[in-house]
Each structure stands twice: as C-alpha cells, then as structure tokens.
Protein backbone atom coordinates (compact mmCIF):
# COMPACT_ATOMS: atom_id res chain seq x y z
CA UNK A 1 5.76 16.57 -19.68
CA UNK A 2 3.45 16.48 -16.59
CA UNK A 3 4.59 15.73 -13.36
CA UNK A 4 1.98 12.61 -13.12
CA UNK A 5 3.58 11.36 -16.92
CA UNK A 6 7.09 12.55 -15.02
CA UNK A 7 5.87 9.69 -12.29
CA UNK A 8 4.55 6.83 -13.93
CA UNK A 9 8.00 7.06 -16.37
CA UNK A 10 10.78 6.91 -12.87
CA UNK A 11 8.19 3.92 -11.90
CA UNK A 12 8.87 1.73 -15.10
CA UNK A 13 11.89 -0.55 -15.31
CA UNK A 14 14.35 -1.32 -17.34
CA UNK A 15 13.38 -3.84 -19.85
CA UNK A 16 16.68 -5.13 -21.57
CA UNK A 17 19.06 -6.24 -18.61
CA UNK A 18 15.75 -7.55 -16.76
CA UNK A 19 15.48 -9.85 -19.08
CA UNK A 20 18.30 -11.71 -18.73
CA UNK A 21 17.50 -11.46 -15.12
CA UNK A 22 14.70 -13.05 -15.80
CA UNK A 23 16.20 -15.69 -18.17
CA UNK A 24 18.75 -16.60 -15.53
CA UNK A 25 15.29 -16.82 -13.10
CA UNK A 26 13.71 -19.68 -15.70
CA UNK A 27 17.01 -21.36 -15.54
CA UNK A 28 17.07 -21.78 -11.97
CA UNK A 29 13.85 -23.13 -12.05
CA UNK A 30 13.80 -25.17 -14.98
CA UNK A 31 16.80 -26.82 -13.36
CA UNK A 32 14.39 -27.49 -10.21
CA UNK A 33 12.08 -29.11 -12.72
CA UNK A 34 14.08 -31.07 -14.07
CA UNK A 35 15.96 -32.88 -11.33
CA UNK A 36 12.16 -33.73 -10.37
CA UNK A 37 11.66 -35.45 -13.15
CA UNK A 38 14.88 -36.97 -13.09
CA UNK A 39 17.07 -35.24 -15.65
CA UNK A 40 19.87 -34.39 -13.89
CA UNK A 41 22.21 -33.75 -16.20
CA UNK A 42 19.71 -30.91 -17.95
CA UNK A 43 19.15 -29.57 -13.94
CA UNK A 44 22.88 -28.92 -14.49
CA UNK A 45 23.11 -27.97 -18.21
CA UNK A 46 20.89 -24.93 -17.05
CA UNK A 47 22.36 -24.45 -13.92
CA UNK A 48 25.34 -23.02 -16.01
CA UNK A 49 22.53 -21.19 -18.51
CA UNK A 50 21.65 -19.05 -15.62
CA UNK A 51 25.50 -18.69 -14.73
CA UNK A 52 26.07 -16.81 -18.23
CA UNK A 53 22.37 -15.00 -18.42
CA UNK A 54 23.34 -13.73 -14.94
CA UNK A 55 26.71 -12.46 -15.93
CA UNK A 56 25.34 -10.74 -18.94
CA UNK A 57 22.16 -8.85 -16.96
CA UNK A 58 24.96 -6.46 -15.02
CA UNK A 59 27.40 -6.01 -17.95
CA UNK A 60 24.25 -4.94 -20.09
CA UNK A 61 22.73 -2.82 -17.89
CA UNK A 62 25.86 -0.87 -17.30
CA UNK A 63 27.16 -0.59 -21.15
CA UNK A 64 23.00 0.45 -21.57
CA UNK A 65 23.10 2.47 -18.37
CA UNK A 66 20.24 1.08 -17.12
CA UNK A 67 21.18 -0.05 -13.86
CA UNK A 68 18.68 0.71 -11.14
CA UNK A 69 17.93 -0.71 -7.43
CA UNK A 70 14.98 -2.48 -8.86
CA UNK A 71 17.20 -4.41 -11.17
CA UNK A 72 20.21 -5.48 -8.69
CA UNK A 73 17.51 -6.12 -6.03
CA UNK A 74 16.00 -8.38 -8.72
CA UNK A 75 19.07 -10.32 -9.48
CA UNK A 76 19.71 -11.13 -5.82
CA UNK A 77 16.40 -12.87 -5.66
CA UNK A 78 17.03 -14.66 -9.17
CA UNK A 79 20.80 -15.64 -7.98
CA UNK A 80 19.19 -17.01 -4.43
CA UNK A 81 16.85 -19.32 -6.84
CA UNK A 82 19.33 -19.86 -9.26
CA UNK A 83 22.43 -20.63 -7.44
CA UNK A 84 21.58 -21.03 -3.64
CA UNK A 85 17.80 -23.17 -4.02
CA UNK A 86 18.77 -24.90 -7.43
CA UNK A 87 21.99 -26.42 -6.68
CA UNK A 88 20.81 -27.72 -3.14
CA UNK A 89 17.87 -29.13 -4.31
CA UNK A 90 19.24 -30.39 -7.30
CA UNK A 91 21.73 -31.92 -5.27
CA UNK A 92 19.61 -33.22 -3.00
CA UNK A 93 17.33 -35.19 -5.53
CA UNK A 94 20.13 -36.59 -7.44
CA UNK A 95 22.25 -37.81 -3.75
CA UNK A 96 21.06 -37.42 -0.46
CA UNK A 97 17.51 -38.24 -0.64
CA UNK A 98 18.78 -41.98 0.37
CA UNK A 99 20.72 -40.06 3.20
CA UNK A 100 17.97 -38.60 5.49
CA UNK A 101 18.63 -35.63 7.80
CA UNK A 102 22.16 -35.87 6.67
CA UNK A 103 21.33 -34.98 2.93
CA UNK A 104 18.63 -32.63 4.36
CA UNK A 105 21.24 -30.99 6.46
CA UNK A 106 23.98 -30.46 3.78
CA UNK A 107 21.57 -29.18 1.49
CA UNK A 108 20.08 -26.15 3.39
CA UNK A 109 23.75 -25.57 4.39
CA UNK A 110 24.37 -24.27 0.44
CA UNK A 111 21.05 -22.81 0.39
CA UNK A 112 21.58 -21.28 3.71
CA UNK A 113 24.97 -19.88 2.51
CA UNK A 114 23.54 -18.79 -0.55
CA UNK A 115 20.96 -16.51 1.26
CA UNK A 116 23.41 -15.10 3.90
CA UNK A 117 26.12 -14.44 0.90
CA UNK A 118 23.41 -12.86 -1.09
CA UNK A 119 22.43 -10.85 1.86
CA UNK A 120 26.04 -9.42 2.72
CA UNK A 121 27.14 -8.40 -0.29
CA UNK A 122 23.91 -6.36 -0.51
CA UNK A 123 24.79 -4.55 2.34
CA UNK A 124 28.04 -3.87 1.62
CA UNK A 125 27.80 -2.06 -1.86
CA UNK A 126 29.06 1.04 -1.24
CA UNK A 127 31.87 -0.26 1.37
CA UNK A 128 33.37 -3.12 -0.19
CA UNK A 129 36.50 -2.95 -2.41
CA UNK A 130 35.41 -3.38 -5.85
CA UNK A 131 38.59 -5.66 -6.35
CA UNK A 132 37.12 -8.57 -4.27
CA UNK A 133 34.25 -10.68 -2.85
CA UNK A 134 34.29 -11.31 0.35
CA UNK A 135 33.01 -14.95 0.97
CA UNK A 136 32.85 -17.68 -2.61
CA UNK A 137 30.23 -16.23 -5.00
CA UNK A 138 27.21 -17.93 -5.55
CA UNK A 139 27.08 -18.23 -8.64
CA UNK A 140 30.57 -20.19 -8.89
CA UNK A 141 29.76 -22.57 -5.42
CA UNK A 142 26.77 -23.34 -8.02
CA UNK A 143 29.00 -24.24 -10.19
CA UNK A 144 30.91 -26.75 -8.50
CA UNK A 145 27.97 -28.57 -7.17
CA UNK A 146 26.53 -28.53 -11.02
CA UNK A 147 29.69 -29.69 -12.45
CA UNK A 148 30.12 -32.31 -9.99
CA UNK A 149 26.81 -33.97 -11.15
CA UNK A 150 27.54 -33.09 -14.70
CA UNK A 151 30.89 -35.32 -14.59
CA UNK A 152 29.44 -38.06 -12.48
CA UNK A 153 26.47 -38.87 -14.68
CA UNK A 154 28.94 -38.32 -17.78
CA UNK A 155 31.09 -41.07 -16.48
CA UNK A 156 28.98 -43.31 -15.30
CA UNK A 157 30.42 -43.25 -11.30
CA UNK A 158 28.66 -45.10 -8.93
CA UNK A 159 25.89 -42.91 -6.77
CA UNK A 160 26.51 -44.83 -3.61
CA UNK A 161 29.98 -43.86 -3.66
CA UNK A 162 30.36 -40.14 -4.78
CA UNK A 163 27.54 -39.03 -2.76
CA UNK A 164 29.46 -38.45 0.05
CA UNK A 165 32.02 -36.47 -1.90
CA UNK A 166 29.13 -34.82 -2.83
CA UNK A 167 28.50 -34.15 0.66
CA UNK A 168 31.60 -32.59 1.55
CA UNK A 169 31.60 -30.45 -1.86
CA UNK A 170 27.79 -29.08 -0.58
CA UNK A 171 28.84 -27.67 2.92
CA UNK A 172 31.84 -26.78 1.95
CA UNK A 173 30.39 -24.39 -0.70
CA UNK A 174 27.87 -23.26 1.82
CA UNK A 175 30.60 -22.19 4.66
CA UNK A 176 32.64 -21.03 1.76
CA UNK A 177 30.11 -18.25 0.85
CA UNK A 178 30.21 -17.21 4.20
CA UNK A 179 33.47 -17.15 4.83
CA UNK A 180 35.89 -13.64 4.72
CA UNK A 181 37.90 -15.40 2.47
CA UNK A 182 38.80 -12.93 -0.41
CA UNK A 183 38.18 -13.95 -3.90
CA UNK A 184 39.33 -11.81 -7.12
CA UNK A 185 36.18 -9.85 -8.73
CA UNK A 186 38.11 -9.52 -12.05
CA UNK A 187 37.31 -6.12 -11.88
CA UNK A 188 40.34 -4.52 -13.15
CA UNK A 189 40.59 -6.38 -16.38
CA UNK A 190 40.20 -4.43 -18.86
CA UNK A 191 38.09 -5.59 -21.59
CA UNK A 192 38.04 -2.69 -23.92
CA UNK A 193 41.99 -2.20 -23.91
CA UNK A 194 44.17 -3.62 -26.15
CA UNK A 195 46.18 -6.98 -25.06
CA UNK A 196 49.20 -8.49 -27.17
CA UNK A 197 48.51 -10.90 -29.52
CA UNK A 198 49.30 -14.06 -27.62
CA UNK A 199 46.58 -13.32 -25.18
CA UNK A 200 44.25 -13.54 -27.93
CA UNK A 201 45.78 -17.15 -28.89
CA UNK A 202 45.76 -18.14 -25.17
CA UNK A 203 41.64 -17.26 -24.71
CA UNK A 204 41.34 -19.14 -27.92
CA UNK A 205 42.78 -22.11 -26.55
CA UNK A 206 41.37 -21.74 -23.48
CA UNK A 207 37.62 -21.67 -24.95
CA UNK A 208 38.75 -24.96 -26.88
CA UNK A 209 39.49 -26.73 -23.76
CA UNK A 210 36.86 -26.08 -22.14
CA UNK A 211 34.45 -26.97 -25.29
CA UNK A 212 36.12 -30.14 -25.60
CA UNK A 213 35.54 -31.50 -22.13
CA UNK A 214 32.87 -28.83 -20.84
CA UNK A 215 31.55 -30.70 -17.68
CA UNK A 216 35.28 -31.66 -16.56
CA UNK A 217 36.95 -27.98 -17.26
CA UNK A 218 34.19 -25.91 -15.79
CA UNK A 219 33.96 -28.37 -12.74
CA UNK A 220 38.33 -27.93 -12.22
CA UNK A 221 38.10 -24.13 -13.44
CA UNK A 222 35.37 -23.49 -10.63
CA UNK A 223 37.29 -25.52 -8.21
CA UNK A 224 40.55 -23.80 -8.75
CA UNK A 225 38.84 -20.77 -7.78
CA UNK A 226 37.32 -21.99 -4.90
CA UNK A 227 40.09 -22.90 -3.58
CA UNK A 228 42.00 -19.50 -4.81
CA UNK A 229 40.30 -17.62 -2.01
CA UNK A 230 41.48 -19.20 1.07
CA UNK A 231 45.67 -18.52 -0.57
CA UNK A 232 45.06 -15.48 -1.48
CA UNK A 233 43.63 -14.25 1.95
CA UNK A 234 46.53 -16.43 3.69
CA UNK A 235 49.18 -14.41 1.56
CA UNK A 236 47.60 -11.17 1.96
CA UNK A 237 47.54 -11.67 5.83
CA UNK A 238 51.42 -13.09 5.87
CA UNK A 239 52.47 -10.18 3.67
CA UNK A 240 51.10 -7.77 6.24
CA UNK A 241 52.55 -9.28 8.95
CA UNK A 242 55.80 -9.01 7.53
CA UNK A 243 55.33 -5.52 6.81
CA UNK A 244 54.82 -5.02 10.70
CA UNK A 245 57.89 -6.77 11.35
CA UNK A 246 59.90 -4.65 8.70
C-alpha cells in the first residue's frame, strides 16, 4: 500500500459506532422539533431514544475497537444537543415561556451545565478514576427533566402549577452537572461474567417495572441517582475523616 492510500485510510472514520452517534444526534433534534410543534410528550419519548443510541455508540465502538478521537469528540457535541440544548429547550417550550427571564434563566442554566459538564470530563480523560463521574451526567439530568414532562402530560397535572417544580428540577440539574459530587460510572460491573441465578430474575423484574409504568420508573430511577451523588460524596468524605482520627 502507498503511503498516500496509507493517508486517506487513518483519515476515514469509523462508520458503525458513528452511527448511533449520529442516531442519538437526530434524536436530540427531533425532540427540538417536536416541542415546536407542540408534541411534548414525543420531545420526551426521543429524548430517552438518544439516551439508549448514546449508550450503545461507546459500548460498540469498544467491543468493534473502533474507538477514535473523532468519534468521542463527536459524541460530546451530539450529547451537548441531545441532553444539554434538548431538554432546556424542550423545557422551556412546554413551561417557562409564560415565565419570562425566569424560564429564560433556568433554561440556559441546564444548557449551560450541560456544556461545562461536557467540557470537563473531556479534559479529564486520562486523569479521572474510571469508577466515577465527577458532576451528574448529562445524559441522566436529561432524563429527569424528560421524565418530568413525560409524567405530567401522562397525568393530566395542571401546567400553572408544576412549572415551578419544573423550575427547581432545571437548575438543579444544571448546578448538579457541575458539581464535584461523585456519581457511580458502573464501570466495574461485569457484564460478561457469570451472576447467580436470582440476579437474572431480579433484571427481569426490574425491566417489567419499568415497562409497565415507563414515564414514572425512569423519572424515580433517574432521580434516585441524582440524588445518589451528593450521599455518596458525603460518606466518602466522613469515612476519611474518620480514618484521620483513627
């Protein structure tokens, strides 16, 4: 092979895992689409789409090996559309349009978030323990925000009043991402060991429950771990201490 075929093959891409990337991409903005034409509950629907297209990009490229800095500086700019821009604006349309600069404001504080979680983690790569994330991952503030809306327009609640929940649940995802809060990567699971059998029946279930009521589950799964990562720093930090004292 010549050295100019040599080039123009390391200057390709990686086809498979980029286009899930890419899927997850659409999602994002087909969510933007639709909450401007009203159809909230599909802005949501795909919000989640690009939630499972995103986690499958990484795990394909790396059971492929196909990873490259093309693709994971791709995927940061699909998760910034997907789960930083979407949500907010999604958000925004559906409850704080009526709210002015306060709506505004609480918005671009999850977008804002987003982009400076996005950017961190990016940075940190090669530093970071593999074990956690520092700050809420976009990708699951995006899904709070998304379920939210999911279970409001599923139950009918009243607009007026859950907006400013709403509120709250939009900075707080935004600050979240930002914060040095430590969340679990899931990492160190194993998925190609073997597990007893009652794990098997406990997934089961759990897939059941969450297919049964899928807007409510997802929206108290995502919380859950939200609000995992603030305990599990304050633990770390008091078992550290106490290993000072001792």
């Amino acid at each position: 092979m010549t050295p100019e075929k040599r080039s123009i093959r390391r200057r390709g891409i990686y086809l498979l895992p980029n286009l899930f990337t890419t899927g997850a991409l659409f999602a994002g903005f087909y969510a933007i689409t639709s909450a401007m034409g009203g159809r909230f509950e599909t802005a949501a629907i795909a919000i989640f789409v690009a939630m499972i297209l995103d986690g499958l990009d990484g795990r394909v490229a790396r059971l492929t090996n196909t990873q490259s800095e093309f693709g994971a500086q791709y995927d940061s700019l699909s998760d910034m559309v997907s789960f930083g821009a979407a949500p907010a604006l999604v958000m925004y349309l559906w409850a704080f349009s009526s709210l002015g600069k306060l709506g505004l404001f609480a918005a671009f504080v999850h977008m804002a978030g987003g982009a400076l979680r996005l950017a961190r983690f990016n940075t940190q790569l090669t530093s970071a323990d593999k074990r956690y994330f520092q700050g809420l991952p976009s990708p699951a503030a995006a899904a709070i925000l998304a379920g939210f809306i999911w279970i409001s327009i599923e139950h009918g609640y009243d607009i007026e009043i859950v907006k400013y929940i709403a509120i709250v649940l939009t900075i707080s995802t935004g600050l979240l991402m930002v914060s040095n809060f430590r969340y679990s990567s899931f990492k160190e699971i194993d998925l190609k060991g073997k597990v007893p059998f009652f794990v098997t029946i406990t997934v089961m279930l759990g897939i059941a429950f969450v297919m049964a009521q899928p807007q409510t589950m997802l929206f108290l799964l995502f919380l859950g771990y939200a609000i995992s990562g603030p305990v599990v720093t304050l633990v770390m930090r008091k078992r550290r201490l106490h290993g000072r004292k001792l």
